[in-house]
N, C-alpha and C. Protein backbone atom coordinates (compact mmCIF):
# COMPACT_ATOMS: atom_id res chain seq x y z
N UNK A 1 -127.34 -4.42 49.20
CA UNK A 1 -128.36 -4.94 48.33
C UNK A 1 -127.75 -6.08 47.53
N UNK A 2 -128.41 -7.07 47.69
CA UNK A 2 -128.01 -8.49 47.00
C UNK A 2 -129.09 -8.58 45.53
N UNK A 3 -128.44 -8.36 44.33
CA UNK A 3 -129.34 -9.14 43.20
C UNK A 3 -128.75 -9.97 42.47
N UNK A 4 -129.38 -11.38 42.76
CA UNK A 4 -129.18 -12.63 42.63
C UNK A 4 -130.37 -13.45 42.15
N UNK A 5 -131.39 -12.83 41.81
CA UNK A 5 -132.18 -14.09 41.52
C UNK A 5 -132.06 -14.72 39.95
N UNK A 6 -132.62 -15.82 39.90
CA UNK A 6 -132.13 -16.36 38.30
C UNK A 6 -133.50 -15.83 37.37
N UNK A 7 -132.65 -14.62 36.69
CA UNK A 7 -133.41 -13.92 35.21
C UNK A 7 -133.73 -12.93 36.13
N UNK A 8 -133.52 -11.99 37.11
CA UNK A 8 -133.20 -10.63 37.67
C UNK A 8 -133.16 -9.87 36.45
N UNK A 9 -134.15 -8.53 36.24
CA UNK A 9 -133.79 -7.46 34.91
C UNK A 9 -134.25 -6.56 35.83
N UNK A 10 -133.44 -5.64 36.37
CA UNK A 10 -133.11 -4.39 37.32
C UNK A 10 -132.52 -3.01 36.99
N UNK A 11 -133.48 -2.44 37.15
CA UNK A 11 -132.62 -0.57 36.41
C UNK A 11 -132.29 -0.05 38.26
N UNK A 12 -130.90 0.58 38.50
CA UNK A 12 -131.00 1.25 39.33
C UNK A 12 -130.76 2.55 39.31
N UNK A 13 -132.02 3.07 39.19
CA UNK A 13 -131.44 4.40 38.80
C UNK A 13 -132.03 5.96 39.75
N UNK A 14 -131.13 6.82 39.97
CA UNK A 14 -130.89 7.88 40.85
C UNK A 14 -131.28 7.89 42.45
N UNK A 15 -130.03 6.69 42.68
CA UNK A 15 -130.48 6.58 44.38
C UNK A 15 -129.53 7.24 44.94
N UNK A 16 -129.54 7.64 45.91
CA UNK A 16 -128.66 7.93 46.98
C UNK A 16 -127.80 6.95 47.70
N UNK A 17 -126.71 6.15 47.49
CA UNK A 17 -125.62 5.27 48.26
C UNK A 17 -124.82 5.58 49.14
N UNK A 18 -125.01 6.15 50.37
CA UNK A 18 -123.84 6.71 51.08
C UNK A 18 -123.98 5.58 52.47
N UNK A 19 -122.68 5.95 53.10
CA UNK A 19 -122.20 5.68 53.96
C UNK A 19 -122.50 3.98 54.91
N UNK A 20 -121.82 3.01 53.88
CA UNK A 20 -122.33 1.84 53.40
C UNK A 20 -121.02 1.15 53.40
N UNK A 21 -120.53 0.33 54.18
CA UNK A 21 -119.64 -0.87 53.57
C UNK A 21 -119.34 -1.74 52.95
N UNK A 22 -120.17 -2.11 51.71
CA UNK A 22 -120.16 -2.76 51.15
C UNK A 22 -121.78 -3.50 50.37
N UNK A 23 -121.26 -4.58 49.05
CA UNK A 23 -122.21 -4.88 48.36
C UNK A 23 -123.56 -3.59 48.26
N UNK A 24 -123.10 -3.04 48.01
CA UNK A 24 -123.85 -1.65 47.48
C UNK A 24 -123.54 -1.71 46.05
N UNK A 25 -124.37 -2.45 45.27
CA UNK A 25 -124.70 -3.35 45.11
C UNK A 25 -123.87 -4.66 44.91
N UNK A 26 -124.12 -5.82 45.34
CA UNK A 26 -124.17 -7.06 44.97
C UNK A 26 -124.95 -7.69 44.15
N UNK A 27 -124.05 -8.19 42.40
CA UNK A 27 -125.00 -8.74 41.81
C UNK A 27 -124.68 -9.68 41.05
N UNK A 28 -125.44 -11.07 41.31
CA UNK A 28 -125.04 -12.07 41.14
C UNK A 28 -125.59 -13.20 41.37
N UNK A 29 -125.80 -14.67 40.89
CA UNK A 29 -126.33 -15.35 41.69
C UNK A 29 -125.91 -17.01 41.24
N UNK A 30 -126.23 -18.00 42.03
CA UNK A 30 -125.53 -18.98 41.29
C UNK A 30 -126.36 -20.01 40.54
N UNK A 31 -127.32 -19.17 39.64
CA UNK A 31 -128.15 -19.73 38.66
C UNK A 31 -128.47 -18.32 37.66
N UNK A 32 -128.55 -18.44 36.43
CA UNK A 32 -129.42 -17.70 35.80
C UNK A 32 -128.44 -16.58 35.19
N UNK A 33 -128.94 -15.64 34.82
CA UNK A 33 -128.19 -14.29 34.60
C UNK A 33 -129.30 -13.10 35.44
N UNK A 34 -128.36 -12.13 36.16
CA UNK A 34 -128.69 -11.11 36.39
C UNK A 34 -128.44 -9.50 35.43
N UNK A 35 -129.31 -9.47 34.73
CA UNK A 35 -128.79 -8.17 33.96
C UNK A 35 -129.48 -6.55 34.73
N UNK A 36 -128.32 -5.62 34.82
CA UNK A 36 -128.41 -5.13 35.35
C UNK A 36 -128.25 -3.57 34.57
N UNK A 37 -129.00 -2.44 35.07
CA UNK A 37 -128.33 -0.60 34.27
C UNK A 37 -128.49 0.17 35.53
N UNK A 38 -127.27 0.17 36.13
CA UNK A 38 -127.14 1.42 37.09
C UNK A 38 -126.64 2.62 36.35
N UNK A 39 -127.30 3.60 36.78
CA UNK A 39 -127.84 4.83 36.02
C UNK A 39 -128.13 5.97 37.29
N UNK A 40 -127.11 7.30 36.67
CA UNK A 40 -127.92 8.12 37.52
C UNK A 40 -127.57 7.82 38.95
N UNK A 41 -127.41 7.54 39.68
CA UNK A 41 -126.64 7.31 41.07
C UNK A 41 -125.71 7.91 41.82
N UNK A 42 -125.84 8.15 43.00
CA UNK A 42 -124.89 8.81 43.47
C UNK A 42 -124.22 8.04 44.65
N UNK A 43 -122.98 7.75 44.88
CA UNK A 43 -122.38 7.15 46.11
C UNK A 43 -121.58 7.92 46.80
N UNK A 44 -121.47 7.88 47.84
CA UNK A 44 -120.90 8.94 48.76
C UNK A 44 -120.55 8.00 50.39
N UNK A 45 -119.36 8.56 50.65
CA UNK A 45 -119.01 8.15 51.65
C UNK A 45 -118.86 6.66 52.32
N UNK A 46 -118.60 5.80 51.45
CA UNK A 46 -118.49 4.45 51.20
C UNK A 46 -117.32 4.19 51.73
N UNK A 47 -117.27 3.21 53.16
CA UNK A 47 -115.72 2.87 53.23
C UNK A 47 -115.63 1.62 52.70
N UNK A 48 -116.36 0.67 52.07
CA UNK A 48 -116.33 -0.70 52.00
C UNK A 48 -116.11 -0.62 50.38
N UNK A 49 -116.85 -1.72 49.75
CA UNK A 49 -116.77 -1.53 48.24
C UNK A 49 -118.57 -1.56 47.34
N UNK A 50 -118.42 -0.99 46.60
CA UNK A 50 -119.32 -0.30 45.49
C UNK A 50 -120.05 -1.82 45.41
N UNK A 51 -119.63 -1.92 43.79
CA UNK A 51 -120.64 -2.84 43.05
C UNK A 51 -119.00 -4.42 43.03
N UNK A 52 -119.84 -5.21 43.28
CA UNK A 52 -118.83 -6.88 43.59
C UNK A 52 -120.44 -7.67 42.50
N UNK A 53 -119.60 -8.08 41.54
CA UNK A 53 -120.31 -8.55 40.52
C UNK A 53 -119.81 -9.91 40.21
N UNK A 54 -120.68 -10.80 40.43
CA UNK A 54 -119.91 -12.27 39.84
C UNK A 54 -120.00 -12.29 37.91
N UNK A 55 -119.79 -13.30 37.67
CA UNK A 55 -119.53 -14.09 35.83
C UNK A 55 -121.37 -13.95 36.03
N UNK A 56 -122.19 -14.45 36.52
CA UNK A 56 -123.18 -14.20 36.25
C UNK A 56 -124.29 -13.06 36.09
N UNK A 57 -123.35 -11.88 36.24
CA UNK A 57 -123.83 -10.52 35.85
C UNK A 57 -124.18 -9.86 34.46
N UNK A 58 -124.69 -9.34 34.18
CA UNK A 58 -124.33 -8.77 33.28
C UNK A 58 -124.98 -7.04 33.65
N UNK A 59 -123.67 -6.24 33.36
CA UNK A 59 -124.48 -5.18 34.07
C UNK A 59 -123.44 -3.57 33.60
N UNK A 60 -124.16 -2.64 33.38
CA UNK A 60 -123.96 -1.41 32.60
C UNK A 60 -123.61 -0.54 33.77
N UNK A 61 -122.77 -0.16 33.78
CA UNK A 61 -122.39 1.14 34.93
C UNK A 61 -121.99 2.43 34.15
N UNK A 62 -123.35 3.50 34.09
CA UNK A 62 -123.15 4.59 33.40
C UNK A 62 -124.00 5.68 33.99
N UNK A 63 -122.97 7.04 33.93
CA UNK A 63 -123.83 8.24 34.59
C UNK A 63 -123.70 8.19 35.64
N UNK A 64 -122.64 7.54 36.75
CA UNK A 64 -122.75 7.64 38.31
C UNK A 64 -121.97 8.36 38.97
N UNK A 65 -121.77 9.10 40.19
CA UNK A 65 -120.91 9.86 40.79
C UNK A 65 -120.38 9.09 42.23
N UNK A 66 -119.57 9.10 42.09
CA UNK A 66 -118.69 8.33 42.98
C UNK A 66 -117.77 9.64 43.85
N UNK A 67 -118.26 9.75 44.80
CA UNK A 67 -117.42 10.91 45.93
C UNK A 67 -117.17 9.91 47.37
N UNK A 68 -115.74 10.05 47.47
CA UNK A 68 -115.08 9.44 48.57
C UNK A 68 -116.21 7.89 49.08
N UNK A 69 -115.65 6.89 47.86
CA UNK A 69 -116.18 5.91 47.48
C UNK A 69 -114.74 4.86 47.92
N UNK A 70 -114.44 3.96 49.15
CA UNK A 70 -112.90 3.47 49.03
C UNK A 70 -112.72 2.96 47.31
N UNK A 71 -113.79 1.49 47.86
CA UNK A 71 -113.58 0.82 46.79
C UNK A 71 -114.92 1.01 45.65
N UNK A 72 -114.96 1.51 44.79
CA UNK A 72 -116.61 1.73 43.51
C UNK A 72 -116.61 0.37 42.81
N UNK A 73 -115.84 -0.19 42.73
CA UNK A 73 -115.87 -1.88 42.00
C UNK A 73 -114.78 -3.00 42.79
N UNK A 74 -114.76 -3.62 43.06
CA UNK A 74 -114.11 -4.85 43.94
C UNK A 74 -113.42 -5.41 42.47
N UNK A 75 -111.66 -5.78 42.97
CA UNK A 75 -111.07 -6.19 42.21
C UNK A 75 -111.56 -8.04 41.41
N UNK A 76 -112.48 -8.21 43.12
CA UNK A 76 -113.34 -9.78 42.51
C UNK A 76 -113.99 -9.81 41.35
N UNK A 77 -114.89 -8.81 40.98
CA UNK A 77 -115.31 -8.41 39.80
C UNK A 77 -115.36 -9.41 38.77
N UNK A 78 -116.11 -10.20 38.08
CA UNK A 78 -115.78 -10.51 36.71
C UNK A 78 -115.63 -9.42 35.96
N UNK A 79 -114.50 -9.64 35.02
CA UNK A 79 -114.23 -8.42 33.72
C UNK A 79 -114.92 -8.95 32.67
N UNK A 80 -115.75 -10.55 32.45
CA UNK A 80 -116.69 -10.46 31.91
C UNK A 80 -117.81 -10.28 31.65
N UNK A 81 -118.09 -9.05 33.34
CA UNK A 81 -119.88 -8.95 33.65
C UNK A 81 -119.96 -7.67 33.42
N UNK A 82 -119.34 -6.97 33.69
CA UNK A 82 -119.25 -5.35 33.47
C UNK A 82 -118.83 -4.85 32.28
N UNK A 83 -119.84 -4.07 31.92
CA UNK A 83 -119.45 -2.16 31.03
C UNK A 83 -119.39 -1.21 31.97
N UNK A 84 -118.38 -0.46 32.34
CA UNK A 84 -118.05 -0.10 33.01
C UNK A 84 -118.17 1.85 32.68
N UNK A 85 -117.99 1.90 31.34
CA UNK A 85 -117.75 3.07 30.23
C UNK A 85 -116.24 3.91 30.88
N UNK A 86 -115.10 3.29 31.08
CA UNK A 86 -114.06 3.45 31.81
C UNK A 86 -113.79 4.89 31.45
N UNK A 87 -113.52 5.19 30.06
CA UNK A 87 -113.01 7.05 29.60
C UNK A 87 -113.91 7.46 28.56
N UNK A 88 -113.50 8.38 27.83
CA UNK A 88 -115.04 9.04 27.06
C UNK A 88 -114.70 8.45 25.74
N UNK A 89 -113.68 7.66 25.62
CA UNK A 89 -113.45 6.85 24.38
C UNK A 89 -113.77 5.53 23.79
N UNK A 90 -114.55 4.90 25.47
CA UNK A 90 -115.74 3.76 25.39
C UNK A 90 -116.90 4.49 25.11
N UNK A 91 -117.35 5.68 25.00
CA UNK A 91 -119.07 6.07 25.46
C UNK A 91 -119.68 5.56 23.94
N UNK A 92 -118.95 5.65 22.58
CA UNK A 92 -119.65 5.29 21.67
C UNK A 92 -119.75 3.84 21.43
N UNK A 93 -118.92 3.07 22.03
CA UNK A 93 -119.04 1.55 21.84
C UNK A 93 -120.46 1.22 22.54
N UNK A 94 -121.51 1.77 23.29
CA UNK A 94 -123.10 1.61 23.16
C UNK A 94 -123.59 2.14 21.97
N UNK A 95 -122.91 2.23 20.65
CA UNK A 95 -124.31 3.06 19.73
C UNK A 95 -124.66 1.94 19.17
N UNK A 96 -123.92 1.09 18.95
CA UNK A 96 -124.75 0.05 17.81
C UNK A 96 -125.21 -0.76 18.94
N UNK A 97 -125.44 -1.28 19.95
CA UNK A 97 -126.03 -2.44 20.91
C UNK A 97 -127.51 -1.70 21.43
N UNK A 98 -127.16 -0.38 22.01
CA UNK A 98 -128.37 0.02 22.33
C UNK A 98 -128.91 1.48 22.16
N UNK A 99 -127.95 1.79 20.65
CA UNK A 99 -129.05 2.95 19.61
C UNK A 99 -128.57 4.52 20.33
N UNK A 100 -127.53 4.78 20.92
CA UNK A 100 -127.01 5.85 21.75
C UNK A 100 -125.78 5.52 22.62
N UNK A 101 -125.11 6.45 23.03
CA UNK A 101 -124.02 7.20 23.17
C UNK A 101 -124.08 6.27 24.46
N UNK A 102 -123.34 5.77 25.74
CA UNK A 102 -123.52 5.26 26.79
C UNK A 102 -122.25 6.98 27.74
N UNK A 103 -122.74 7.05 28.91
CA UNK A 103 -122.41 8.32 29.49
C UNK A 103 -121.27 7.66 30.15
N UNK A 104 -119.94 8.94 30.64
CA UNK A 104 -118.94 8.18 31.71
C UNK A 104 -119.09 8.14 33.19
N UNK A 105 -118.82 7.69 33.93
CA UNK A 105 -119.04 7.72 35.48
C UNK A 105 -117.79 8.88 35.76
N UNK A 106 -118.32 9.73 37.00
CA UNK A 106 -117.50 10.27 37.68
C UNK A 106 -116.76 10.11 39.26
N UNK A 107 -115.67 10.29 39.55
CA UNK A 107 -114.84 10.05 40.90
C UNK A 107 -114.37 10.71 41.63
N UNK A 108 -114.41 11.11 42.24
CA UNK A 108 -114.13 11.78 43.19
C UNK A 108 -113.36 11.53 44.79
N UNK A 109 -112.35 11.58 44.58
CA UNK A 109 -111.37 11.25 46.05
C UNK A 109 -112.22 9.41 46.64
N UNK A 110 -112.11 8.96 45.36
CA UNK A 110 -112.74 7.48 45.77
C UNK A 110 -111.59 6.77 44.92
N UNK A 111 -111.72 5.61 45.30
CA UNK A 111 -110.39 4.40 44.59
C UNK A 111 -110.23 4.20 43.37
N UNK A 112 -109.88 3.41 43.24
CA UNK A 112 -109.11 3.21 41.76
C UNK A 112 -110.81 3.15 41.00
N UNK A 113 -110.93 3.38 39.12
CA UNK A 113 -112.14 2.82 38.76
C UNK A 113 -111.29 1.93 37.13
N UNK A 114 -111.43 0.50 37.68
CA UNK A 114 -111.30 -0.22 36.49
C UNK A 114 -111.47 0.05 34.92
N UNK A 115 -110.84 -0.37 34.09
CA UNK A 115 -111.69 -0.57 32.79
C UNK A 115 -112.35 -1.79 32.18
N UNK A 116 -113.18 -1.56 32.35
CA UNK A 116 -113.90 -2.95 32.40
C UNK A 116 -114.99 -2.77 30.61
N UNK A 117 -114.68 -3.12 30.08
CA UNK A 117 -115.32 -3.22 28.64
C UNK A 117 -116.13 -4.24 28.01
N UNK A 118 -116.62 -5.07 28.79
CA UNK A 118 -117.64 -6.62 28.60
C UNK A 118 -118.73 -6.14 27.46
N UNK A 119 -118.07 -6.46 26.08
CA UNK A 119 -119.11 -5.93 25.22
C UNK A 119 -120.10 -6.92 25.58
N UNK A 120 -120.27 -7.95 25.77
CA UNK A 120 -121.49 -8.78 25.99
C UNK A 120 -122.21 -8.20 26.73
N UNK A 121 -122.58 -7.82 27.17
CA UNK A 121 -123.07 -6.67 28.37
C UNK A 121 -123.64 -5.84 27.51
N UNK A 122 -123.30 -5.38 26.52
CA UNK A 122 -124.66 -4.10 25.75
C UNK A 122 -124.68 -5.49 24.81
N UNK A 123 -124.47 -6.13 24.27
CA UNK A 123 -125.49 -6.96 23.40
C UNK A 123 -126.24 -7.37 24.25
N UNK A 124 -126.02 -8.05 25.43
CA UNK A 124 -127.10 -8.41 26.29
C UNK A 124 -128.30 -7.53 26.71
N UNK A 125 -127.55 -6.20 27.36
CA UNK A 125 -128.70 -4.98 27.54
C UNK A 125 -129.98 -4.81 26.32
N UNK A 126 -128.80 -4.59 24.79
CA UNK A 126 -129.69 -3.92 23.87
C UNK A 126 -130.91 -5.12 23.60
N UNK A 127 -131.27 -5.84 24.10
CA UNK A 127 -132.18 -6.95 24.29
C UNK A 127 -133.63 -6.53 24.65
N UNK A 128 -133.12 -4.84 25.85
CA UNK A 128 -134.15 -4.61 26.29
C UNK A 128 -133.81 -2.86 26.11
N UNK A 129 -133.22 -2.49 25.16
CA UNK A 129 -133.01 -1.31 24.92
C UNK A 129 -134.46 0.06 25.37
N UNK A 130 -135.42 -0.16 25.04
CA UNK A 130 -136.73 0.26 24.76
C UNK A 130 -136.70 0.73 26.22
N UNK A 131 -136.43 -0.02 27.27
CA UNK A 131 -136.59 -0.08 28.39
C UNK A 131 -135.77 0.63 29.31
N UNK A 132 -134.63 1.23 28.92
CA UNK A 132 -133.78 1.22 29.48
C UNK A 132 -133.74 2.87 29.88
N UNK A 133 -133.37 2.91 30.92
CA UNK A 133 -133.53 4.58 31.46
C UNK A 133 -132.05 5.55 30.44
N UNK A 134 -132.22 6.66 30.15
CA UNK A 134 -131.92 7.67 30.23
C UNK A 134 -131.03 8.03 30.80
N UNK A 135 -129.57 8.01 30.47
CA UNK A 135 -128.78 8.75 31.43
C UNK A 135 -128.43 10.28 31.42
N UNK A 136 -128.53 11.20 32.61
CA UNK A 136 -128.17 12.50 32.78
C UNK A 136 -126.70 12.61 32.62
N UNK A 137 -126.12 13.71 32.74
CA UNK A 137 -124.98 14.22 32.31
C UNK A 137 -124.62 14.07 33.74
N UNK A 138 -122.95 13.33 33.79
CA UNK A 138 -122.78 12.97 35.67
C UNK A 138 -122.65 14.25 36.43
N UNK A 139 -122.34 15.44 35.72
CA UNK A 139 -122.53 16.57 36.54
C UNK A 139 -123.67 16.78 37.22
N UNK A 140 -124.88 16.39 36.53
CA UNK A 140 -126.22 16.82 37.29
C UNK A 140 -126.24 15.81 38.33
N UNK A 141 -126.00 14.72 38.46
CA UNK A 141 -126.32 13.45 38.84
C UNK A 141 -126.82 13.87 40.75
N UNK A 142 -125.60 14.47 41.19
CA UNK A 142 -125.46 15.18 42.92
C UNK A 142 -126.84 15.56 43.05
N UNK A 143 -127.17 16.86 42.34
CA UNK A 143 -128.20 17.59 42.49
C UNK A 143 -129.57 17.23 42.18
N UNK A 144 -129.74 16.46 41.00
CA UNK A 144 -130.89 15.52 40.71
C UNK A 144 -131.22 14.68 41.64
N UNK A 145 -130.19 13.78 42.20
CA UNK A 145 -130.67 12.87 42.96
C UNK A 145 -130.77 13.76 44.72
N UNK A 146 -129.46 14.49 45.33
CA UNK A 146 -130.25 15.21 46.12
C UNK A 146 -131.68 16.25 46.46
N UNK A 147 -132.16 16.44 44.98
CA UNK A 147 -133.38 17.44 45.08
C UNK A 147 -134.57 16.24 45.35
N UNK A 148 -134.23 15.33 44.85
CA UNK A 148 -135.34 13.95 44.60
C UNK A 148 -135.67 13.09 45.41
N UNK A 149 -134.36 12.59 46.57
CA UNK A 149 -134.87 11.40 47.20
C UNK A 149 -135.35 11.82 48.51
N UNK A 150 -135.78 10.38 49.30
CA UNK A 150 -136.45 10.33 50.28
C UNK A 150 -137.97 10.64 50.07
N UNK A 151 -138.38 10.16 51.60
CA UNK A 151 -139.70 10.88 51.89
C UNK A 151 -140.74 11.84 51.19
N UNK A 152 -141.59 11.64 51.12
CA UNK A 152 -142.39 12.62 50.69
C UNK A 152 -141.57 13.87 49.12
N UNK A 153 -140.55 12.83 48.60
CA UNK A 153 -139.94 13.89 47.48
C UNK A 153 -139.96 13.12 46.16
N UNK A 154 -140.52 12.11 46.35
CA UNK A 154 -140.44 10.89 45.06
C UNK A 154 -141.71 11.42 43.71
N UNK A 155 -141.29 11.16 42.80
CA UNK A 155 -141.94 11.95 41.99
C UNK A 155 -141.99 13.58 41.77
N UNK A 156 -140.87 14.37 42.10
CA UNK A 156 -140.93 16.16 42.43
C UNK A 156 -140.29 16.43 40.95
């Protein structure tokens, strides 16, 4: 998945990502800003890499489960596009930008996960705070999103 268009405002939240080489997601583009809240997500079985984010990102990575993921962020990465919420000692640096706690991502026999701290990234988010989904506790994240997706299960 490529998001690139100029002024892109995208929630991705509780999909299923498995078995995918890459740009899962891609986001970026070479005009504009893409702001982005992946949320709730689950990746699985990824031999390629996660999320490859250019300088023109701006984008929240919180609440996701990462199981045998090679790469969950590409070292290309701008470290100025990503919140990443690296340990549970970033989660309060979202209270003043967007009014709550921001959740940590979890890993699982997947690659390295950066610390990536782009406060511009929740001043940018809290822009559209109102809007912004809800993150579950990453323990539920597996089971929420496996009870939920696909076919005929959207809305259960």
């Amino acid at each position: 998945m490529i998001i690139g268009g100029n002024g892109d405002k995208v929630t991705l939240d509780r999909n299923y990502w498995h078995d995918l080489s890459g740009r899962a997601p891609k986001i970026g583009g070479s005009t504009g800003l893409q702001v982005v809240q992946a949320v709730n997500n689950w990746f699985a079985s990824n031999t390629g890499h996660n999320f490859d984010v250019s300088a023109s990102g701006r984008v929240l990575i919180e609440g996701n489960r990462f199981e045998s993921s090679t790469t969950p962020i590409t070292t290309a990465t701008s470290t100025s596009a990503v919140f990443d919420v690296p340990d549970s000692g970033s989660t309060s640096t979202c209270s003043s930008p967007l009014g709550r706690v921001c959740v940590i991502n979890a890993l699982s026999g997947s690659g390295a996960w950066p610390s990536l701290k782009a406060t511009q990234v929740l001043t940018e988010l809290g822009k559209y705070k109102a809007n912004l989904v809800k993150p579950i506790p990453y323990g539920d994240v597996k089971t929420t999103v496996s009870n939920n997706y696909g076919i005929g299960r959207i809305g259960n």
